[in-house]
Protein backbone atom coordinates (compact mmCIF):
# COMPACT_ATOMS: atom_id res chain seq x y z
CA UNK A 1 0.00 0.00 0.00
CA UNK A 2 1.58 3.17 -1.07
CA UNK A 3 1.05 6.65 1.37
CA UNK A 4 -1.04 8.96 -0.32
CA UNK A 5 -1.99 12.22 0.76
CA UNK A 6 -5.37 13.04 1.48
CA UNK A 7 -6.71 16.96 1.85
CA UNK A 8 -10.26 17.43 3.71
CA UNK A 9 -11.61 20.70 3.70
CA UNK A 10 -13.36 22.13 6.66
CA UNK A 11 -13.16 20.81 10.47
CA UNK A 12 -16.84 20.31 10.92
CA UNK A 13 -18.79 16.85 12.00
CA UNK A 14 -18.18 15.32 8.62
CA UNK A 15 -14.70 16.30 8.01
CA UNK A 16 -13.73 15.41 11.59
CA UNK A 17 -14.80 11.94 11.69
CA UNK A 18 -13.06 11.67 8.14
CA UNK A 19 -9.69 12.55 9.74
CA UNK A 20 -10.30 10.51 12.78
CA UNK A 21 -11.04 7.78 11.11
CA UNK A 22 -7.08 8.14 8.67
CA UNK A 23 -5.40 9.58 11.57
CA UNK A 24 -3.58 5.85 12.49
CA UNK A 25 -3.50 4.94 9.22
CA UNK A 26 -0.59 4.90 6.30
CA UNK A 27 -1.95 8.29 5.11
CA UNK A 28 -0.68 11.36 5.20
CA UNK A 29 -3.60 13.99 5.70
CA UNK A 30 -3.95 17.47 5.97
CA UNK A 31 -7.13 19.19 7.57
CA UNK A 32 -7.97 22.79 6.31
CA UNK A 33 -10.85 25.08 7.70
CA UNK A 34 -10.92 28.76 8.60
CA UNK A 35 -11.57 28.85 11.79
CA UNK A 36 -8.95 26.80 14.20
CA UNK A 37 -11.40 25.17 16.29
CA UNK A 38 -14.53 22.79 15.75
CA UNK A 39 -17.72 24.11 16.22
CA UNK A 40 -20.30 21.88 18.03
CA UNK A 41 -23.15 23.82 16.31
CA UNK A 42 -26.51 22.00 18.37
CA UNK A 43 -25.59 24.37 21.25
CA UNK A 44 -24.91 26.93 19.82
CA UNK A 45 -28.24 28.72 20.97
CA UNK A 46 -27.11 28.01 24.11
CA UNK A 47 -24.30 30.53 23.54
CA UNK A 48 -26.35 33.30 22.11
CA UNK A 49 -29.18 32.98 25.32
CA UNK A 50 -26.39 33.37 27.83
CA UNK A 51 -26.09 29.99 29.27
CA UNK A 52 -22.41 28.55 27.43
CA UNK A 53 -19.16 30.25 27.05
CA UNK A 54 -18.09 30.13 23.05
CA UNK A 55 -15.08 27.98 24.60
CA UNK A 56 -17.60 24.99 26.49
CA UNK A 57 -18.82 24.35 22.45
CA UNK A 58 -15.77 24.46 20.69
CA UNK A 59 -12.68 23.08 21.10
CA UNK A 60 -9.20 23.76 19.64
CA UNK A 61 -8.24 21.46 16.21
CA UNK A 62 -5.17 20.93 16.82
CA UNK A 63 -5.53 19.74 20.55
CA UNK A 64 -7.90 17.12 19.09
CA UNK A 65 -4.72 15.71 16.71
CA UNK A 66 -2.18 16.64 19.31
CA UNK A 67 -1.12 13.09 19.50
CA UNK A 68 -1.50 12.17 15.70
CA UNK A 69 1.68 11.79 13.82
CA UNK A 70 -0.61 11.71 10.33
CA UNK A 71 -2.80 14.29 10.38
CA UNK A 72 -1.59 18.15 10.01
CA UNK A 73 -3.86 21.37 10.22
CA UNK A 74 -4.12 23.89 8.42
CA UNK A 75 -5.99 27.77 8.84
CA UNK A 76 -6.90 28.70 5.47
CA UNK A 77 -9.92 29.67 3.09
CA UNK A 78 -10.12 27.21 0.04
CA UNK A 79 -11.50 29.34 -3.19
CA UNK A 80 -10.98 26.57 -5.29
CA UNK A 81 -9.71 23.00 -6.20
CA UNK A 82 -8.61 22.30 -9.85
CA UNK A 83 -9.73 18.60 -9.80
CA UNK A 84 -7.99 17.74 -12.70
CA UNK A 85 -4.47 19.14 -11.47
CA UNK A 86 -5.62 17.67 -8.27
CA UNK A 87 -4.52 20.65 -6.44
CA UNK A 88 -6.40 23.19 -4.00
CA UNK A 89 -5.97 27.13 -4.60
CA UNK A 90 -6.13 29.18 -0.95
CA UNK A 91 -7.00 32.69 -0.51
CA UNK A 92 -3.50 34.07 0.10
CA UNK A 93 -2.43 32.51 -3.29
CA UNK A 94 -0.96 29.33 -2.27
CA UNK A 95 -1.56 25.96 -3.50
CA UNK A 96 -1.95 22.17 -1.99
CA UNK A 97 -1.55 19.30 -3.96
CA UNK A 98 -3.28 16.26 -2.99
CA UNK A 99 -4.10 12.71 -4.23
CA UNK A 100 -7.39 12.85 -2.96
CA UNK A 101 -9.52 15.59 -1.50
CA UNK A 102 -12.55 15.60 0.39
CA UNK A 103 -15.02 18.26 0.42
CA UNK A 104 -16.69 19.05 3.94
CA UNK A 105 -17.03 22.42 3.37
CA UNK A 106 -20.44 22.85 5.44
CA UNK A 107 -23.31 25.29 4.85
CA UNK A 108 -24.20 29.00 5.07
CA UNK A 109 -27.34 30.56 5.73
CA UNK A 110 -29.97 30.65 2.97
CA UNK A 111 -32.40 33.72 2.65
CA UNK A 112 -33.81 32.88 -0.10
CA UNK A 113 -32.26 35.48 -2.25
CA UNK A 114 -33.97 38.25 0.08
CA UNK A 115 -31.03 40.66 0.04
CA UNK A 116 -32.68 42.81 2.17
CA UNK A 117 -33.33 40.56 5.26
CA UNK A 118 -29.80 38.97 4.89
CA UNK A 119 -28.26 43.09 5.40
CA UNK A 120 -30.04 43.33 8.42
CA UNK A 121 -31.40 40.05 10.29
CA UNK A 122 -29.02 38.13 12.74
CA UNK A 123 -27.90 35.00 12.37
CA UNK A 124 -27.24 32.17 15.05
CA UNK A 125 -25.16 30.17 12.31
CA UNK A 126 -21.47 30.65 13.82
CA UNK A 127 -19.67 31.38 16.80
CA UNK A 128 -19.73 35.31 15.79
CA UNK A 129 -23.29 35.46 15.25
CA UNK A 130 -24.26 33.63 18.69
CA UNK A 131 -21.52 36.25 20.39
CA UNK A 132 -23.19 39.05 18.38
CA UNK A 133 -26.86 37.93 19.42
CA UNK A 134 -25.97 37.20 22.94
CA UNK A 135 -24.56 40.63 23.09
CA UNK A 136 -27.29 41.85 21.18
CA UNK A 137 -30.33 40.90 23.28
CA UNK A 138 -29.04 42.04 26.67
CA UNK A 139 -28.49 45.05 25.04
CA UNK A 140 -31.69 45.62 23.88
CA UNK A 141 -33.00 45.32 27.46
CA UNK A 142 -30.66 48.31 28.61
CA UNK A 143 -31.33 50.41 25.92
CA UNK A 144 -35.63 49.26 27.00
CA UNK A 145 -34.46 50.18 30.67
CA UNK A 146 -33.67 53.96 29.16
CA UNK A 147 -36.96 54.33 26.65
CA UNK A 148 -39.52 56.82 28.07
CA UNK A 149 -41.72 55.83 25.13
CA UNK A 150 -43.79 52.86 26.09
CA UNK A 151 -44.14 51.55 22.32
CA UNK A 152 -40.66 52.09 21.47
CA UNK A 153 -39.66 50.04 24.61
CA UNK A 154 -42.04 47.55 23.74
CA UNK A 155 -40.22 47.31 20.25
CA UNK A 156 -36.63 46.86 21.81
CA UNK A 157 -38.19 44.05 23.67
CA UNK A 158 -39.89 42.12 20.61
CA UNK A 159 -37.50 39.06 19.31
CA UNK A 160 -38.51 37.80 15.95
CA UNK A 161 -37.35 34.11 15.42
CA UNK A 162 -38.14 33.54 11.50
CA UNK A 163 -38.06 29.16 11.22
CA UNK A 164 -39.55 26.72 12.99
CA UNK A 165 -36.76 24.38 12.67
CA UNK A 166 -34.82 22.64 15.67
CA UNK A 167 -32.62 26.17 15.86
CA UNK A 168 -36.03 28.17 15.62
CA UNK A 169 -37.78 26.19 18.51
CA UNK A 170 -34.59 25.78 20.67
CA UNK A 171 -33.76 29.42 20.80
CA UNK A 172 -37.56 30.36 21.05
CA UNK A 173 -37.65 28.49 23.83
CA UNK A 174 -34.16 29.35 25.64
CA UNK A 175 -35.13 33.04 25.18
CA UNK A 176 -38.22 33.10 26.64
CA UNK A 177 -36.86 31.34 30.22
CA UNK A 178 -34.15 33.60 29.77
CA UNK A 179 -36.46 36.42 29.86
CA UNK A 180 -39.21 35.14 32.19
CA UNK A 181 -36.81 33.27 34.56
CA UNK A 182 -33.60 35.37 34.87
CA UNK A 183 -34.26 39.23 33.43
CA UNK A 184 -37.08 39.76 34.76
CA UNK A 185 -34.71 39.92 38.33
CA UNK A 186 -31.59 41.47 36.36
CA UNK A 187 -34.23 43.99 35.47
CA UNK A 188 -36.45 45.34 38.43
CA UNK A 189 -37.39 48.76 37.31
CA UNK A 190 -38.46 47.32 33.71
CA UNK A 191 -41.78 45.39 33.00
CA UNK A 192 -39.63 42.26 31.76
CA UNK A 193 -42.70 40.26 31.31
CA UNK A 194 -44.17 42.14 28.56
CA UNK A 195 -41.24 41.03 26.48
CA UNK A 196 -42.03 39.02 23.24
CA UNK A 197 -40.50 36.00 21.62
CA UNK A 198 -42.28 36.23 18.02
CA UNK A 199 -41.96 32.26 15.88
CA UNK A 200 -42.64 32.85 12.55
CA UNK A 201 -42.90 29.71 10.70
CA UNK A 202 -43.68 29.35 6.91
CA UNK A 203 -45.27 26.05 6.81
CA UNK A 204 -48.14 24.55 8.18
CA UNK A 205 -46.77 22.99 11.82
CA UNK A 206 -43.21 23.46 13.24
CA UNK A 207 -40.23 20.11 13.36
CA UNK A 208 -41.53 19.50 9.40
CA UNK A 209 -38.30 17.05 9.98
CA UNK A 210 -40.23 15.06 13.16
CA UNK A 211 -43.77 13.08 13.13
CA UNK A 212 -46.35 15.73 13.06
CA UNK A 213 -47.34 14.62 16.59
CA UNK A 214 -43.77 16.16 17.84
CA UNK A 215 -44.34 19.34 15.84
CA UNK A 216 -47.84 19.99 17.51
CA UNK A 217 -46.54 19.07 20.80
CA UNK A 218 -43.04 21.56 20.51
CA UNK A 219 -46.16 24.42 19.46
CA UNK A 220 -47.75 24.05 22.81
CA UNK A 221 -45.10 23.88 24.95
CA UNK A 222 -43.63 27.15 23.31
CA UNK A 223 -47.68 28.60 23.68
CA UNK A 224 -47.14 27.65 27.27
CA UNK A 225 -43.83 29.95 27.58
CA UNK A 226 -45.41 33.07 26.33
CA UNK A 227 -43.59 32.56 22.74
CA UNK A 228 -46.12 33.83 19.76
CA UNK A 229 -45.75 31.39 16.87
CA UNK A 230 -47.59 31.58 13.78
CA UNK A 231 -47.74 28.81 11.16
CA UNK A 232 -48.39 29.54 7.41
CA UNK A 233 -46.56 32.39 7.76
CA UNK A 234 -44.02 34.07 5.42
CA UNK A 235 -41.91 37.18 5.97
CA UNK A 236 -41.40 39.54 3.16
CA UNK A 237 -38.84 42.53 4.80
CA UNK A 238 -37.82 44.02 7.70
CA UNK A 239 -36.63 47.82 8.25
CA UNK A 240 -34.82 47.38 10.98
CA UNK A 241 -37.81 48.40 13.31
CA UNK A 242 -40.89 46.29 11.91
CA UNK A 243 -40.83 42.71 10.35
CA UNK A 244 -43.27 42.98 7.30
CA UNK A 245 -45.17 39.65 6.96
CA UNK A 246 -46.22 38.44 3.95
CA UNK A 247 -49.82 38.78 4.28
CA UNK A 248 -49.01 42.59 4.75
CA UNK A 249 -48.97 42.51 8.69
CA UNK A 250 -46.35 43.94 10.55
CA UNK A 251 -45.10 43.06 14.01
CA UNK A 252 -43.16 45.73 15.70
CA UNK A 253 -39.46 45.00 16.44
CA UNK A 254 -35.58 46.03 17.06
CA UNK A 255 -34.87 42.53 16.44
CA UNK A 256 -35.21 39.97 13.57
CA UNK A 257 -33.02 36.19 14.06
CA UNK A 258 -33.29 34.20 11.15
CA UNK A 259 -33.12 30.19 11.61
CA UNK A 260 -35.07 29.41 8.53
CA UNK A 261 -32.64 27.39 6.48
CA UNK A 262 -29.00 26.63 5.26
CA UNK A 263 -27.99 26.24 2.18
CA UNK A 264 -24.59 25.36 0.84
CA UNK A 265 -21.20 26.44 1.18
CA UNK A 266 -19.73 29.00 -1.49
CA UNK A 267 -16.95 26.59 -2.73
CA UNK A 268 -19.61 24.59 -4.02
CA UNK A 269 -20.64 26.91 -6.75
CA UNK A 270 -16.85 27.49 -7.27
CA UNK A 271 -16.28 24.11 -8.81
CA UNK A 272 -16.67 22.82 -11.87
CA UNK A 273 -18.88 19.35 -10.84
CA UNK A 274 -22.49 18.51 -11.10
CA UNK A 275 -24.77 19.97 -9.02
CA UNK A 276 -28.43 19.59 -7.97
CA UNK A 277 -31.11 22.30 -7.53
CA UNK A 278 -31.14 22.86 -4.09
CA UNK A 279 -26.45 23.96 -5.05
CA UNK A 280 -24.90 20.65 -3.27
CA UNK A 281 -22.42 18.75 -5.31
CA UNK A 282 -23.91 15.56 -6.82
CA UNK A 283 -22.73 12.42 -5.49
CA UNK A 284 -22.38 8.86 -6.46
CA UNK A 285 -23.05 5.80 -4.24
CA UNK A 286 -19.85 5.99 -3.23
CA UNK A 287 -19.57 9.59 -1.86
CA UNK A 288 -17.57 10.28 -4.42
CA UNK A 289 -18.28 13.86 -6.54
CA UNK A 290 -19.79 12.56 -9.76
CA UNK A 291 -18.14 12.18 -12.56
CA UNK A 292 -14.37 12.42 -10.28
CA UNK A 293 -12.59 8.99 -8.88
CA UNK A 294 -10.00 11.42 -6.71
CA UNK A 295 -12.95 13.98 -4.81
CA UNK A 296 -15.52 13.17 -2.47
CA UNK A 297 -17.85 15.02 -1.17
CA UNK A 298 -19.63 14.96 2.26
CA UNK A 299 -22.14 16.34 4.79
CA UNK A 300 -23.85 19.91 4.06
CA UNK A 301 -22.21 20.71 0.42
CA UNK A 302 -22.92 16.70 -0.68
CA UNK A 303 -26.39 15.98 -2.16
CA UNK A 304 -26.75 11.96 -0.64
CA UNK A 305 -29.65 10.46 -1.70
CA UNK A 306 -31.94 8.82 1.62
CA UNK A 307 -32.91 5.60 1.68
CA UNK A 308 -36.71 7.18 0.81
CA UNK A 309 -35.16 8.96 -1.90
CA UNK A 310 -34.81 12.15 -0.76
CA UNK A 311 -31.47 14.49 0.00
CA UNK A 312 -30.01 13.54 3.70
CA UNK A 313 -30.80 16.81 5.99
CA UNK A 314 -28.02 19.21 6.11
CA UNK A 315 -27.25 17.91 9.90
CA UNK A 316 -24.91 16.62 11.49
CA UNK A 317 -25.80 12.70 11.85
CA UNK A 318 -25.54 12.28 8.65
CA UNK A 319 -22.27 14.28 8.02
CA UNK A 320 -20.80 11.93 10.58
CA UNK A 321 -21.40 8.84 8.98
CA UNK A 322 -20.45 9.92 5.76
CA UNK A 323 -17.09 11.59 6.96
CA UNK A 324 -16.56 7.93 8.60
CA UNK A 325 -17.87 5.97 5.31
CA UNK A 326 -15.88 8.61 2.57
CA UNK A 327 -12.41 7.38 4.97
CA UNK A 328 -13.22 3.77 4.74
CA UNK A 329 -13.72 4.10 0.53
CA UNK A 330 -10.29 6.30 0.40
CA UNK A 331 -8.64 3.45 2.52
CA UNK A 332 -10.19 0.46 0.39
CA UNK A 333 -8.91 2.36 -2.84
CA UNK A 334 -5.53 2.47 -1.16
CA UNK A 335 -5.79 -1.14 -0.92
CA UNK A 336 -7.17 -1.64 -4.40
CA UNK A 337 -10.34 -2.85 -2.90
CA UNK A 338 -13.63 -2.66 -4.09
CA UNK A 339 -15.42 0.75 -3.05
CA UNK A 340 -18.65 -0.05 -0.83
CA UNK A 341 -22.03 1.97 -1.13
CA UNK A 342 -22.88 4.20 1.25
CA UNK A 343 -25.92 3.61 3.78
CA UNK A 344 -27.35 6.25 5.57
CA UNK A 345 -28.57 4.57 8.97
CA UNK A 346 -30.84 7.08 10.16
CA UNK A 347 -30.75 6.85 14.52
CA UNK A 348 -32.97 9.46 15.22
CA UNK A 349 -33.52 12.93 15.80
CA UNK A 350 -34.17 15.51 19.08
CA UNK A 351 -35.35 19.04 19.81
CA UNK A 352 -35.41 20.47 23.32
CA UNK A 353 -38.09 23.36 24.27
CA UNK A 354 -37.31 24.66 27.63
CA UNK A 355 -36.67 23.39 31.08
CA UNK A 356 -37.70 19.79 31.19
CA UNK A 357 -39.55 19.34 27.85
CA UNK A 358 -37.84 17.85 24.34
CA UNK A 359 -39.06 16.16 21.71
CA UNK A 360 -37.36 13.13 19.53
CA UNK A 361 -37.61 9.98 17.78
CA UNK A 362 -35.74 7.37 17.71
CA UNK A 363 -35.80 4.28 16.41
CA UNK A 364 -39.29 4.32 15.26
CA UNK A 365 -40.69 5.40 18.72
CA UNK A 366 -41.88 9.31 19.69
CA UNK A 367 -40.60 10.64 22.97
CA UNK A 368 -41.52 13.81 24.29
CA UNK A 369 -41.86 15.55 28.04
CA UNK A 370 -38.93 14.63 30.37
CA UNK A 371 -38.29 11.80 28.82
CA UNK A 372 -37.38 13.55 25.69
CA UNK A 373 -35.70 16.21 26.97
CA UNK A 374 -33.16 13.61 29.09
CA UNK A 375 -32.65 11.88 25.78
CA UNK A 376 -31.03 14.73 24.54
CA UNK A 377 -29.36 15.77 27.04
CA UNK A 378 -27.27 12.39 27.10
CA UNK A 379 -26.57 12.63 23.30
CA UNK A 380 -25.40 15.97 23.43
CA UNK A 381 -23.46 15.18 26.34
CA UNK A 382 -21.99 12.24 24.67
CA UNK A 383 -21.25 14.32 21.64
CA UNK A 384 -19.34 16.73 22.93
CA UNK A 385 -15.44 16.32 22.32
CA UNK A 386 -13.47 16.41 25.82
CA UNK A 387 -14.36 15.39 29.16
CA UNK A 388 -13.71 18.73 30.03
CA UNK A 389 -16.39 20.46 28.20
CA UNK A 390 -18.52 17.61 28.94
CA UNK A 391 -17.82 18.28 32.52
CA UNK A 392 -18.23 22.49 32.34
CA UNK A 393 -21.55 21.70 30.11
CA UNK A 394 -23.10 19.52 32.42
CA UNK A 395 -21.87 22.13 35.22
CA UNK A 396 -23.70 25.20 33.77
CA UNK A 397 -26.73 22.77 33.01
CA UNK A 398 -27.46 21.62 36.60
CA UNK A 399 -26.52 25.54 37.70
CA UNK A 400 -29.37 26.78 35.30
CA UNK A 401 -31.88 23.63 36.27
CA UNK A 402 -31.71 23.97 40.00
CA UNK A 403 -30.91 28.29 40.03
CA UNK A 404 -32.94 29.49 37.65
CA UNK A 405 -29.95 31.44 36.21
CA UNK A 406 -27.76 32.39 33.07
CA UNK A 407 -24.45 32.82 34.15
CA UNK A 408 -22.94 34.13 30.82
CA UNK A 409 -24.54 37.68 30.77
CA UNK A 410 -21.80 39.77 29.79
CA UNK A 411 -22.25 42.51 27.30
CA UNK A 412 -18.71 42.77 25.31
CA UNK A 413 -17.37 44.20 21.89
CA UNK A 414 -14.26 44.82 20.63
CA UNK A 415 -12.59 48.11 21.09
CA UNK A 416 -11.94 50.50 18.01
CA UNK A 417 -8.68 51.45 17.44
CA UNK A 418 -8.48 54.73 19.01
CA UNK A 419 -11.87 54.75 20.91
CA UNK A 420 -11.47 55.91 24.39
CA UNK A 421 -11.28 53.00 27.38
């Protein structure tokens, strides 16, 4: 077997398991993604609604391959692989050859081409945007705390949350405790509980991913935290002060979070492969990009076909077992083995919605309630990468279960070069 070198671009769930999966292996690989750490991007709400410091959900790259002898990272933005060339073009100029790549670029946020709302809604996508929301939301209550007008301070206490995804109902549901439960003492010369957590959901019931039972259930529960949520509904702008629905209606707000979709990365419109309608890079059985015996593709930028025909959700279980799978294929080819097909083994998925109350289903069966929410609180747990943010996690959890608080309620921003201290 002869040592090839093997380039996967981006550090996220499907590109991690990839390079886990060569690290003891006769291959020499190289791991490229922009930021230096891996994102653990289910808690990532948690973040933006005060209760996890950035560092308890992502950890450090290179600590995870400290002890690897094969695998070497690398910070840099890819803007392009010449497939034929088999080399990878970064944006400082500089090129990487490889033998084979894989792409694990992830995803971006999709607004649907409305340029408007993408200029001025905030995101919960990255590490930046939870920082920038977290920040953003206390914020608003101190500039409430210093409104004489009663309708203005309303306004800067009116949270939009457009998607009724797992993002859309987690946060909905984090910032309404955080409100009800922890501001509302932070805050005693301000009527807290008139705050408003807006869900604006385009479709007909929220968790369109989970049995319609779970979606219905996840609506009540948020009813029963004070969070408005509205089905059916579309949004079609926002002026920074008023989200403009698409019926004509407008609902009254400083603030606008969009969780309504992801859609590919930008590399993936920057190669020349196939690609489907919704952008991701076609596919064959293999994971391999069509048409290309020396690329694979995997996780948010692949379009993998479900065993009910459908694309695989741009999540994270199935980014895992393809970044697992595509490392098996590369080390069969090594071999001169046969390739094997991949099989997406589908184990479930969870939502949580508040203190004590989750929905999921696994293996064919519906939990919700308690039971629900314990479920993902173990696989979460489990999840995480180091005992040591599995231990601060499950810290900051019990603190917030049995206190009622949100320790991480610091407003911070970066100083301007020559503002005042």
């Amino acid at each position: 077997m002869t040592k090839p070198r093997v380039v996967i671009v981006g550090a996220g769930f499907g590109g991690l398991q990839c390079a886990h999966r060569l690290a003891r292996r006769r291959i020499d690989v190289v791991l490229i993604d922009r930021h230096n750490y891996h994102l653990f991007t289910p808690l990532l709400y948690q973040v933006a609604s005060s209760l996890l410091n950035p560092s308890e959900v992502a950890i450090p790259v290179r600590s995870i391959f400290r002890g690897s002898t094969r695998v070497r990272f690398r910070v840099a933005t890819v803007t392009g692989i010449d497939l034929d060339a088999r080399r990878l073009r970064m944006e400082d100029g500089a090129e990487i050859p490889y033998d084979t790549v894989v792409v694990a670029a992830g995803s971006r946020t999709n607004f649907f081409g409305l340029q408007a709302l993408e200029r001025s809604a905030l995101g919960v996508k990255d590490l930046s945007d939870a920082l920038g929301l977290r920040n953003h939301v206390l914020g608003c209550f101190e500039q409430a705390l210093r409104e004489e007008d009663p309708a203005l301070r309303l306004r800067r206490m009116t949270f939009v949350i457009v998607g009724g995804g797992p993002t859309g109902v987690e946060y909905a549901g984090a910032l309404s405790e955080l409100f009800r439960l922890v501001l509302v003492s932070d805050f005693p010369d301000l009527e807290v509980e008139q705050a408003r957590v807006v869900l604006l959901e385009a479709r007909d019931r929220l968790l369109s991913e989970f049995p319609a039972e779970l979606g219905d259930y996840a609506r009540k529960r948020l009813e029963s935290l004070g969070v408005d949520v509205y089905l059916n509904t579309a949004v079609a702008g926002y002026d920074g002060e008023a989200v403009t629905l698409a019926g004509g209606e407008k609902i009254g707000a400083a603030s606008m979070i969009w969780a309504a979709g992801v859609r590919p990365a930008g590399l993936a419109g920057r190669l020349d492969v196939p690609r489907g309608r919704s952008g991701r890079i076609e596919v064959d059985e293999f994971l391999r990009v069509r048409g290309r015996e020396t690329a694979f593709a995997i996780g948010d930028i692949a379009a993998v076909p479900g065993p009910d025909g459908d694309l695989l959700p741009m999540m994270a279980p199935p980014a895992m077992q393809a970044g697992r799978h595509a490392a098996d294929n590369i080390l069969r080819a090594a071999r001169g083995r046969p390739l094997r097909p991949f099989r997406y083994r589908d184990k479930g998925i969870m939502a949580t919605i508040g203190r004590n109350v989750g929905v999921a289903r696994i293996g064919g069966v519906n939990l919700k309630g308690f039971i629900g929410w314990a479920a993902w609180l173990l696989v979460h747990l489990y999840f995480l990468i180091g005992f040591r943010n599995r231990l601060v996690v499950l810290i900051q959890w019990a603190w917030n279960y049995f206190r009622y608080d949100r320790p991480i309620r610091i407003i911070s921003r970066p100083r301007r070069p020559g503002e005042e201290e």
